[in-house]
Protein backbone atom coordinates (compact mmCIF):
# COMPACT_ATOMS: atom_id res chain seq x y z
CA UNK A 1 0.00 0.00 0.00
CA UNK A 2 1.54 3.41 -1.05
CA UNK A 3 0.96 6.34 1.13
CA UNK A 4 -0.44 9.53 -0.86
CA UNK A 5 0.85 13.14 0.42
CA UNK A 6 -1.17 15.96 -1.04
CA UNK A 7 1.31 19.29 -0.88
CA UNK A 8 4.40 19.44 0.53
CA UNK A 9 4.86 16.93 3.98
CA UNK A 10 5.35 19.76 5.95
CA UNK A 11 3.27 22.08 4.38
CA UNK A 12 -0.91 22.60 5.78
CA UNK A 13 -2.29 20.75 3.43
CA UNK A 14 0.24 18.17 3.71
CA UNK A 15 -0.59 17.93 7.04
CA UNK A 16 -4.08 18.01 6.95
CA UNK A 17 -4.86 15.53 4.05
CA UNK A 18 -2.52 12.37 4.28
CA UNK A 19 -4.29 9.41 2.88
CA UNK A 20 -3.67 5.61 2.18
CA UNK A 21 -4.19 4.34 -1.71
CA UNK A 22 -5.91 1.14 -1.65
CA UNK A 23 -5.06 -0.64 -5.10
CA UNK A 24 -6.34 1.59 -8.36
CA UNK A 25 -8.08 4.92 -6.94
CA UNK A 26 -8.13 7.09 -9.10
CA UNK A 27 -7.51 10.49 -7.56
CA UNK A 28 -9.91 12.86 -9.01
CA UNK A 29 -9.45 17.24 -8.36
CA UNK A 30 -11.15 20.41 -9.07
CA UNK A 31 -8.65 22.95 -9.52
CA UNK A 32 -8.56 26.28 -8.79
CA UNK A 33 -5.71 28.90 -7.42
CA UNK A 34 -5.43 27.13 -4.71
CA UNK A 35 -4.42 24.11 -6.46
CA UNK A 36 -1.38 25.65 -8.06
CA UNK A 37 0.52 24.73 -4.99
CA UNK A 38 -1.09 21.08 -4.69
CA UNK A 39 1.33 17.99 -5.57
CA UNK A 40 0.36 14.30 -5.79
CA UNK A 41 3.81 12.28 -4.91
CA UNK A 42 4.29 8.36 -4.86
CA UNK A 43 6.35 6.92 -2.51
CA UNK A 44 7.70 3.77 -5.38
CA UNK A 45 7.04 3.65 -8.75
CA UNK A 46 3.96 4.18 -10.92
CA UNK A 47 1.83 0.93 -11.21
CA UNK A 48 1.35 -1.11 -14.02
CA UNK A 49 -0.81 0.12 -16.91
CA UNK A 50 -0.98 3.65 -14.94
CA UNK A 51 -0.52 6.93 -16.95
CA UNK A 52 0.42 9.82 -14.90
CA UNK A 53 -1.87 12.79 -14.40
CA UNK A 54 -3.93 14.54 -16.54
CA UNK A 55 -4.95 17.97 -16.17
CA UNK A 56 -6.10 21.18 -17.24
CA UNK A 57 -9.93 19.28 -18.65
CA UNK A 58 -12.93 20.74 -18.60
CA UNK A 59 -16.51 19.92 -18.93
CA UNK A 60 -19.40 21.68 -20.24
CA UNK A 61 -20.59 23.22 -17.08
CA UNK A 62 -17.48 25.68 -16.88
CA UNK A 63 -19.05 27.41 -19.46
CA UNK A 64 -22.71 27.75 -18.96
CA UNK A 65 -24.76 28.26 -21.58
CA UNK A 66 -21.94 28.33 -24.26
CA UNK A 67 -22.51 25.96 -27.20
CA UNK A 68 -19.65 27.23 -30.04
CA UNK A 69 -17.04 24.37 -29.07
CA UNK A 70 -16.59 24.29 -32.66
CA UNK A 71 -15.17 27.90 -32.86
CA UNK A 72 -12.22 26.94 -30.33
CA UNK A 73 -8.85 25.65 -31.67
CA UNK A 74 -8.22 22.09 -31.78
CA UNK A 75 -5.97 21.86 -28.80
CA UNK A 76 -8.63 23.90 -26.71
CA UNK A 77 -11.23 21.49 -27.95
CA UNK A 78 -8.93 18.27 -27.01
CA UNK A 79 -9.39 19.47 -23.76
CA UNK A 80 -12.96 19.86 -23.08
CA UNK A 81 -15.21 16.61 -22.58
CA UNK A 82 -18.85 16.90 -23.28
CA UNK A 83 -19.31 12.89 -22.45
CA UNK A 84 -17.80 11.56 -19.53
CA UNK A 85 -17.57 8.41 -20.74
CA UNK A 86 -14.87 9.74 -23.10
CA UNK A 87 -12.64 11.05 -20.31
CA UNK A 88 -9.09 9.75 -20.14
CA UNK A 89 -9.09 5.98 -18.23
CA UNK A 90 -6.98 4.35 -16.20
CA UNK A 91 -5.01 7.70 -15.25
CA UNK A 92 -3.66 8.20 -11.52
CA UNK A 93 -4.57 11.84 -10.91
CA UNK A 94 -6.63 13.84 -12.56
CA UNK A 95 -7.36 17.71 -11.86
CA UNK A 96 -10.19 19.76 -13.95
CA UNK A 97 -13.23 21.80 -13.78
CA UNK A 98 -15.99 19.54 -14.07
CA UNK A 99 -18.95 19.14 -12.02
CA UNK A 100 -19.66 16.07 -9.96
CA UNK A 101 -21.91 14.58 -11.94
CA UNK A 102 -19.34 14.32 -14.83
CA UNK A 103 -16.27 13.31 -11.98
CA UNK A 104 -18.61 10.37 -11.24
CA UNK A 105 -19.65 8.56 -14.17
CA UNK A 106 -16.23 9.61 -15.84
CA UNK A 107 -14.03 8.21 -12.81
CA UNK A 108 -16.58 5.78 -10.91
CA UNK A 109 -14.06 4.51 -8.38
CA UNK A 110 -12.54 7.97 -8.08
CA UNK A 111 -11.63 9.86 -4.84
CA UNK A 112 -12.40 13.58 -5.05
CA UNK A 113 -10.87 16.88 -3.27
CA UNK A 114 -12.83 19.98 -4.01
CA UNK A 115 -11.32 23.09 -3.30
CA UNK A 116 -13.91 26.11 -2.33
CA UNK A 117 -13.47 29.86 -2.14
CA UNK A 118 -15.64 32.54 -0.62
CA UNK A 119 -17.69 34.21 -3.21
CA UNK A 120 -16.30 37.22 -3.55
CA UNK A 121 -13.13 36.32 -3.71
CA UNK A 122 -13.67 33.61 -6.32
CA UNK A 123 -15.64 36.50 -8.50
CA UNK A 124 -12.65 38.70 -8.10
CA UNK A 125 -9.97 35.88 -8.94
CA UNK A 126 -11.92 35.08 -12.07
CA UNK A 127 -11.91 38.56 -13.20
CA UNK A 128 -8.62 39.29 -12.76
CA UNK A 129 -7.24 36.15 -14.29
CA UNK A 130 -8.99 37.18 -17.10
CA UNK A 131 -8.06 40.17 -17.58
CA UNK A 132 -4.38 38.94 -17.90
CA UNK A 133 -5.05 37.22 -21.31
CA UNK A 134 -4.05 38.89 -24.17
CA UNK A 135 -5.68 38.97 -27.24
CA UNK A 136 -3.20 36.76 -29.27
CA UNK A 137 -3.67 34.14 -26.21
CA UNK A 138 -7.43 33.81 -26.71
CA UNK A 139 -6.92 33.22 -30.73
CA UNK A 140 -7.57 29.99 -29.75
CA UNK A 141 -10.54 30.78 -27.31
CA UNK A 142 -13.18 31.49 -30.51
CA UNK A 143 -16.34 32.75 -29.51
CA UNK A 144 -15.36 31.85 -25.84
CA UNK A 145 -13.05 34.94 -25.98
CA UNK A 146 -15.74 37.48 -26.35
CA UNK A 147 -16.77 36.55 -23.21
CA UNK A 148 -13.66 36.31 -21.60
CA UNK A 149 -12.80 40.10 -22.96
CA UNK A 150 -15.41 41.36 -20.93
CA UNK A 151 -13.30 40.86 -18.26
CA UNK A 152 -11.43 44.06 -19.65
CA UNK A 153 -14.61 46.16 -18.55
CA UNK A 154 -14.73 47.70 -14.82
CA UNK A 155 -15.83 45.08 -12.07
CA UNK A 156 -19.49 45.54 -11.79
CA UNK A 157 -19.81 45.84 -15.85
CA UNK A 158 -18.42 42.48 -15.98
CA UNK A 159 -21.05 41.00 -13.20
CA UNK A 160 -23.65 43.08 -14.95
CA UNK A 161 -22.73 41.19 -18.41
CA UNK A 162 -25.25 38.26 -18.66
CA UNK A 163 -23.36 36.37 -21.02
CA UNK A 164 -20.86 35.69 -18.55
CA UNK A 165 -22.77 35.02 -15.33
């Protein structure tokens, strides 16, 4: 049985989630900035027939009532699974923005870690993140990129927008 440290050892996190695998779990994440600093290690080798981790996927839900997948680029698209039964298998950590639904029928045997912000704070980290793209870096965005420019717009403009509430 391999023992599973989430963060650094000594780090809070570390500290506060240690956890023993039992055989294949997957381990299943939502990330979020708080997950930048989050690390799965193994304490031996990878197991048999075990890719490593797979991240940065989305679902539909991240984006509401957007339909024009077909205006993003084809690595964007690669990324975002609108049937959870096509989701990467047999991978040993996975960390996206999918609801629960999708984590569950995607990754059945999965164990999940959800990472939640206040409100406000979440609002305001969304805004700002988007705000640091650049036009050339949401050429690949489509029609999502509309929405993300109206990040560009004063704070209460963008909450105003309905398109991206």
């Amino acid at each position: 049985m391999k023992q599973r440290v989430l963060g650094s050892p000594g780090g809070a996190v570390g500290r506060l989630w240690r956890r023993q695998s039992h055989g294949s779990a997957e381990r299943v994440g939502v990330p979020n900035a708080v997950s930048q600093s989050l690390d799965i290690r193994d304490d031996d080798s990878p197991e048999p027939g075990r890719r490593g981790r797979a991240f940065g996927l989305f679902d539909g839900t991240l984006f509401g009532d957007f339909a024009a997948f077909g205006s993003f680029g084809e690595q964007l698209r690669l990324s975002i699974y609108l049937n959870a039964h096509e989701l990467p298998k047999r991978t040993k950590f996975v960390a996206a923005h999918m609801s629960f639904s999708t984590l569950r029928r995607g990754f059945p045997g999965g164990q999940l870690l959800t990472l939640l912000h206040e409100p406000l704070s979440r609002l305001l980290s969304l805004w700002l993140f988007w705000r640091s793209d650049a036009d050339e870096q949401l050429q690949d965005s489509g029609q999502w990129g509309d929405r993300v420019r109206n990040s560009r717009h004063p704070f209460v403009d963008f909450l105003r927008a309905t398109e991206t509430a």
